[in-house]
N, C-alpha and C. Protein backbone atom coordinates (compact mmCIF):
# COMPACT_ATOMS: atom_id res chain seq x y z
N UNK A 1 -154.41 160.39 60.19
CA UNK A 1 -155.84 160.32 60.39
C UNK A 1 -156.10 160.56 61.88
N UNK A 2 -157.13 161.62 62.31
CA UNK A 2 -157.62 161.49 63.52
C UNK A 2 -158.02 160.52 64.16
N UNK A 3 -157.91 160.38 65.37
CA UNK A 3 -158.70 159.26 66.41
C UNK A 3 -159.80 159.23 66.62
N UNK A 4 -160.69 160.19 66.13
CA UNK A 4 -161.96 160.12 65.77
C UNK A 4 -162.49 159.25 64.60
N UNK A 5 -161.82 160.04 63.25
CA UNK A 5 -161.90 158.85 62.42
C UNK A 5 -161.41 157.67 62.07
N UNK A 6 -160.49 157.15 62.70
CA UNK A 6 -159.71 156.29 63.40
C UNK A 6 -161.08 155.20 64.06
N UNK A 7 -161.86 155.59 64.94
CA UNK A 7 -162.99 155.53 65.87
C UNK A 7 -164.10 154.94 64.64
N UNK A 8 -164.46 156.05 64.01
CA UNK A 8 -165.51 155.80 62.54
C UNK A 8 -165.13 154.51 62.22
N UNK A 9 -163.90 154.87 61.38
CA UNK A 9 -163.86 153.91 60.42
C UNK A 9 -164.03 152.47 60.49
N UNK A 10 -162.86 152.17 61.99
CA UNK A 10 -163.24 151.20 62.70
C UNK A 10 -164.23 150.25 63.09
N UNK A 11 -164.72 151.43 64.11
CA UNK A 11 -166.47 150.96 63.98
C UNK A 11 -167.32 150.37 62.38
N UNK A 12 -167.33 151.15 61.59
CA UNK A 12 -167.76 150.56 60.15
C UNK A 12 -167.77 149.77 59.84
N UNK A 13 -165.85 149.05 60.10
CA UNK A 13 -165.37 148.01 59.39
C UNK A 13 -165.42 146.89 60.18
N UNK A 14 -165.64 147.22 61.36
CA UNK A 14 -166.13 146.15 62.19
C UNK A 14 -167.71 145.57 62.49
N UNK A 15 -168.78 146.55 61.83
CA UNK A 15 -169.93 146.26 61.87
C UNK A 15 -170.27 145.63 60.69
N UNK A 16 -169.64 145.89 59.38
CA UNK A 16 -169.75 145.31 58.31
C UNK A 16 -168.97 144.11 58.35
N UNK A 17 -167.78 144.03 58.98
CA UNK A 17 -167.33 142.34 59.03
C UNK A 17 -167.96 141.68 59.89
N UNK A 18 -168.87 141.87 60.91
CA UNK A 18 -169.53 141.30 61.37
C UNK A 18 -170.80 140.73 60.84
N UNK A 19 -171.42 141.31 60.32
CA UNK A 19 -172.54 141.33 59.30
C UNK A 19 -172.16 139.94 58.27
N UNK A 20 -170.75 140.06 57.70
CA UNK A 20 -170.35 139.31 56.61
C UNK A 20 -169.93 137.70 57.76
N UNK A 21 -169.17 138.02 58.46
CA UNK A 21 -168.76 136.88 58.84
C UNK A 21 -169.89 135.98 59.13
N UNK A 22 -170.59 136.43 60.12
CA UNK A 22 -171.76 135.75 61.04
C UNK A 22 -172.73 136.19 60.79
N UNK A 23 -173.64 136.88 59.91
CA UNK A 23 -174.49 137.65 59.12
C UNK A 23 -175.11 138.08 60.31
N UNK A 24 -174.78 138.95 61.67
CA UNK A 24 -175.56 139.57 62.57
C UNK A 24 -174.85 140.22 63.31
N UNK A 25 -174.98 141.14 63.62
CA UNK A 25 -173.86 141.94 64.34
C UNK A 25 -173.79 141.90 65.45
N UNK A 26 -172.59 141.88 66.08
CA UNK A 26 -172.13 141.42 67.55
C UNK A 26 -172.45 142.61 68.76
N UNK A 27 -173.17 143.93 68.27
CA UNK A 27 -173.26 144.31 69.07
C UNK A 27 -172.09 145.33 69.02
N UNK A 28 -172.52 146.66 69.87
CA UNK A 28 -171.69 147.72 69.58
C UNK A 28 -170.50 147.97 70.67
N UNK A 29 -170.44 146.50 71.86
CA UNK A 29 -169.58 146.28 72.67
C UNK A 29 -168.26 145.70 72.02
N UNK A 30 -168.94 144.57 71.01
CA UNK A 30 -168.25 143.89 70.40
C UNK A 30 -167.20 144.68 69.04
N UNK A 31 -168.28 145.12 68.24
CA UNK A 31 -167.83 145.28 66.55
C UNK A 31 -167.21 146.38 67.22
N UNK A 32 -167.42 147.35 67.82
CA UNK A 32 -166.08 148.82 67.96
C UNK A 32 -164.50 148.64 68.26
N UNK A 33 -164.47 147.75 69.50
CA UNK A 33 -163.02 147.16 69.37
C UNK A 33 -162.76 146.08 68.66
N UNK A 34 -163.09 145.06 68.32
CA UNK A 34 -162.67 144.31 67.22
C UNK A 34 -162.26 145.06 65.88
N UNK A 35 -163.36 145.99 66.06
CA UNK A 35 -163.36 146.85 64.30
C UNK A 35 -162.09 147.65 64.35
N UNK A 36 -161.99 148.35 65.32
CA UNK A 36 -160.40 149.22 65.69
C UNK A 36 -159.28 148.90 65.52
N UNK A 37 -159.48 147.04 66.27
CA UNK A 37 -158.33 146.44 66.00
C UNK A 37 -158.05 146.06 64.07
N UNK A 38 -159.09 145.17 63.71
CA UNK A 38 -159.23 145.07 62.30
C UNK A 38 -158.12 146.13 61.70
N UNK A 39 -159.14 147.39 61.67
CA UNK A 39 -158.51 148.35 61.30
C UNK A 39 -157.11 148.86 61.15
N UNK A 40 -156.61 148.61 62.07
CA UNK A 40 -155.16 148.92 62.77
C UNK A 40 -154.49 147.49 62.15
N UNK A 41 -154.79 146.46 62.50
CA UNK A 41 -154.00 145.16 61.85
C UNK A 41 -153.95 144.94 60.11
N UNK A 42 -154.76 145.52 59.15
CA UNK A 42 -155.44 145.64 58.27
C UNK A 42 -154.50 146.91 57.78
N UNK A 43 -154.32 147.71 58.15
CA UNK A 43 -153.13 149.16 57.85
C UNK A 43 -152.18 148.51 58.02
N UNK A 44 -151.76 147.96 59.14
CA UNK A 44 -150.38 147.17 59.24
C UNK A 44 -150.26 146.35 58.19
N UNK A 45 -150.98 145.27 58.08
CA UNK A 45 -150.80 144.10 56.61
C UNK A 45 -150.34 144.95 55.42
N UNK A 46 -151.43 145.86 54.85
CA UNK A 46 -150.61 146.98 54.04
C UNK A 46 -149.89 147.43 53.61
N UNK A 47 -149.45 148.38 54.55
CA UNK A 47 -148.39 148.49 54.92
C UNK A 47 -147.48 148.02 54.64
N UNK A 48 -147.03 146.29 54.96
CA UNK A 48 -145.94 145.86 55.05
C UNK A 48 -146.14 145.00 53.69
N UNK A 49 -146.98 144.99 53.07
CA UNK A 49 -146.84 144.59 51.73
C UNK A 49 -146.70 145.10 50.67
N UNK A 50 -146.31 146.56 51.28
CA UNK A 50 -145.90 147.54 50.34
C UNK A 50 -146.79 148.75 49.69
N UNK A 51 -148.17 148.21 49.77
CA UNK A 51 -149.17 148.94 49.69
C UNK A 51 -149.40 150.26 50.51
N UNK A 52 -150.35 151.16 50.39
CA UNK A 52 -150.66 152.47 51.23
C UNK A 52 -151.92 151.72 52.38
N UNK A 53 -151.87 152.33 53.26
CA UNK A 53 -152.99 151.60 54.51
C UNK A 53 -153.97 152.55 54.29
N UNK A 54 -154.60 152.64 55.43
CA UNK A 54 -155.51 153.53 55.76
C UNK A 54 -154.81 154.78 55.48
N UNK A 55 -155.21 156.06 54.71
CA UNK A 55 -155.04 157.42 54.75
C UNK A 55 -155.62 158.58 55.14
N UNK A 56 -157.23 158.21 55.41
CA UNK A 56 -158.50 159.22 55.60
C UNK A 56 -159.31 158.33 55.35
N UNK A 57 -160.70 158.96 55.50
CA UNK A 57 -161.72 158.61 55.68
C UNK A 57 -162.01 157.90 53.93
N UNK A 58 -161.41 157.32 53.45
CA UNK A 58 -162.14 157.42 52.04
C UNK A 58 -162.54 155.51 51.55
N UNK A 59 -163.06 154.93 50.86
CA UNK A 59 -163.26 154.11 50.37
C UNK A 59 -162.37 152.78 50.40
N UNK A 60 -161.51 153.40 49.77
CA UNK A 60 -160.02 152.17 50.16
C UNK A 60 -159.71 152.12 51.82
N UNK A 61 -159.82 153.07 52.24
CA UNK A 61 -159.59 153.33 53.78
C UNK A 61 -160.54 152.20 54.42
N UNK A 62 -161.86 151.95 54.15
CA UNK A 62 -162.55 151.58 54.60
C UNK A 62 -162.80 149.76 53.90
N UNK A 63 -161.97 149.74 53.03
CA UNK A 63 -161.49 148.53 52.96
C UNK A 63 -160.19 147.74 53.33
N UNK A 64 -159.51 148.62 53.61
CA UNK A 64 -158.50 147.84 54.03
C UNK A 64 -158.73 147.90 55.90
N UNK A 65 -159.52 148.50 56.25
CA UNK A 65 -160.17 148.44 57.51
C UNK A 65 -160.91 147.23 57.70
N UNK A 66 -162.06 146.89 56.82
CA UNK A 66 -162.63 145.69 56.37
C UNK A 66 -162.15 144.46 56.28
N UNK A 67 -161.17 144.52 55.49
CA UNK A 67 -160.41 143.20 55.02
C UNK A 67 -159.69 143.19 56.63
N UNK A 68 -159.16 143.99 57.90
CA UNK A 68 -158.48 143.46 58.48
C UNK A 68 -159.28 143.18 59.50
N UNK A 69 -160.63 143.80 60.06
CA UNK A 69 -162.02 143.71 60.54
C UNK A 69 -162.22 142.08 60.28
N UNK A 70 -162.29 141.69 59.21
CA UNK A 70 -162.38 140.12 58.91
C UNK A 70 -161.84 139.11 59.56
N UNK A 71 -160.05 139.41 59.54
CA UNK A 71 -159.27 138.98 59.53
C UNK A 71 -159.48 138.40 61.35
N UNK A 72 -159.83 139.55 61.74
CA UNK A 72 -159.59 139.99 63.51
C UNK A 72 -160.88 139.43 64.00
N UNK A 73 -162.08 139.22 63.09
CA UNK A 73 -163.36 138.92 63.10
C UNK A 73 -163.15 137.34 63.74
N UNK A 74 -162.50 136.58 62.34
CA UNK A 74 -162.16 135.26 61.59
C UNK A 74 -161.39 134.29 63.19
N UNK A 75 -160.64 135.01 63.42
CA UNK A 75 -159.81 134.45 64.32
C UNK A 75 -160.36 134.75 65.97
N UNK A 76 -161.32 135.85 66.37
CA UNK A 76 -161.86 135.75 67.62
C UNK A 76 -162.57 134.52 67.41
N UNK A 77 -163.59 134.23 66.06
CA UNK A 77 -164.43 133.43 66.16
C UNK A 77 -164.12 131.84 66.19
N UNK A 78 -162.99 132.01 65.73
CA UNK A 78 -162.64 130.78 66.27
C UNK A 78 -161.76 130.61 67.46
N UNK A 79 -161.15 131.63 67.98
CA UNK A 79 -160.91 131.29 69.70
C UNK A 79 -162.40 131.08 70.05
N UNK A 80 -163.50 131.70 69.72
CA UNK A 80 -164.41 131.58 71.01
C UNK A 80 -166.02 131.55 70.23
N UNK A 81 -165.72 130.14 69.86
CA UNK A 81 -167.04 129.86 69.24
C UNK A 81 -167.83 129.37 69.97
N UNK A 82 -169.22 130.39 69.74
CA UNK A 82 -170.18 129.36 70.96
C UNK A 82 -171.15 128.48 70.25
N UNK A 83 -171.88 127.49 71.07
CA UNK A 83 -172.41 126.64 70.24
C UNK A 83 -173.96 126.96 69.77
């Protein structure tokens, strides 16, 4: 997959786990690298569970981007919860 869509998807899956986690989005400073990372940690989990990760731009792509968007979401927010 390109680093462009790499970039997309990311972004997506990080604006939509944001949305879900904290029902408001963190902002496009925030959700793009969190979402990237998601993304990337989220292919890795995959991955190593035997499953296919991210492949392209397609649907599953953009869930297993999601589910790791969450994951990466889940755990900033609790390093750095504000009150």
């Amino acid at each position: 997959m390109s680093f462009l869509a790499w970039i997309v998807l990311g972004f997506l899956a990080g604006f939509i786990g944001s949305k879900v986690e904290k029902k408001r989005g963190g902002g496009i400073a925030l959700d793009l690298p969190l979402g990237i990372v998601g993304a990337v940690v989220g292919g890795l989990v995959f991955n190593g569970s035997g499953s296919h990760g991210a492949s392209g731009l397609s649907l599953y792509s953009l869930f297993v981007a999601f589910a790791g968007s969450l994951f990466v979401l889940a755990i900033y927010h609790a390093m750095f919860r504000r009150a």
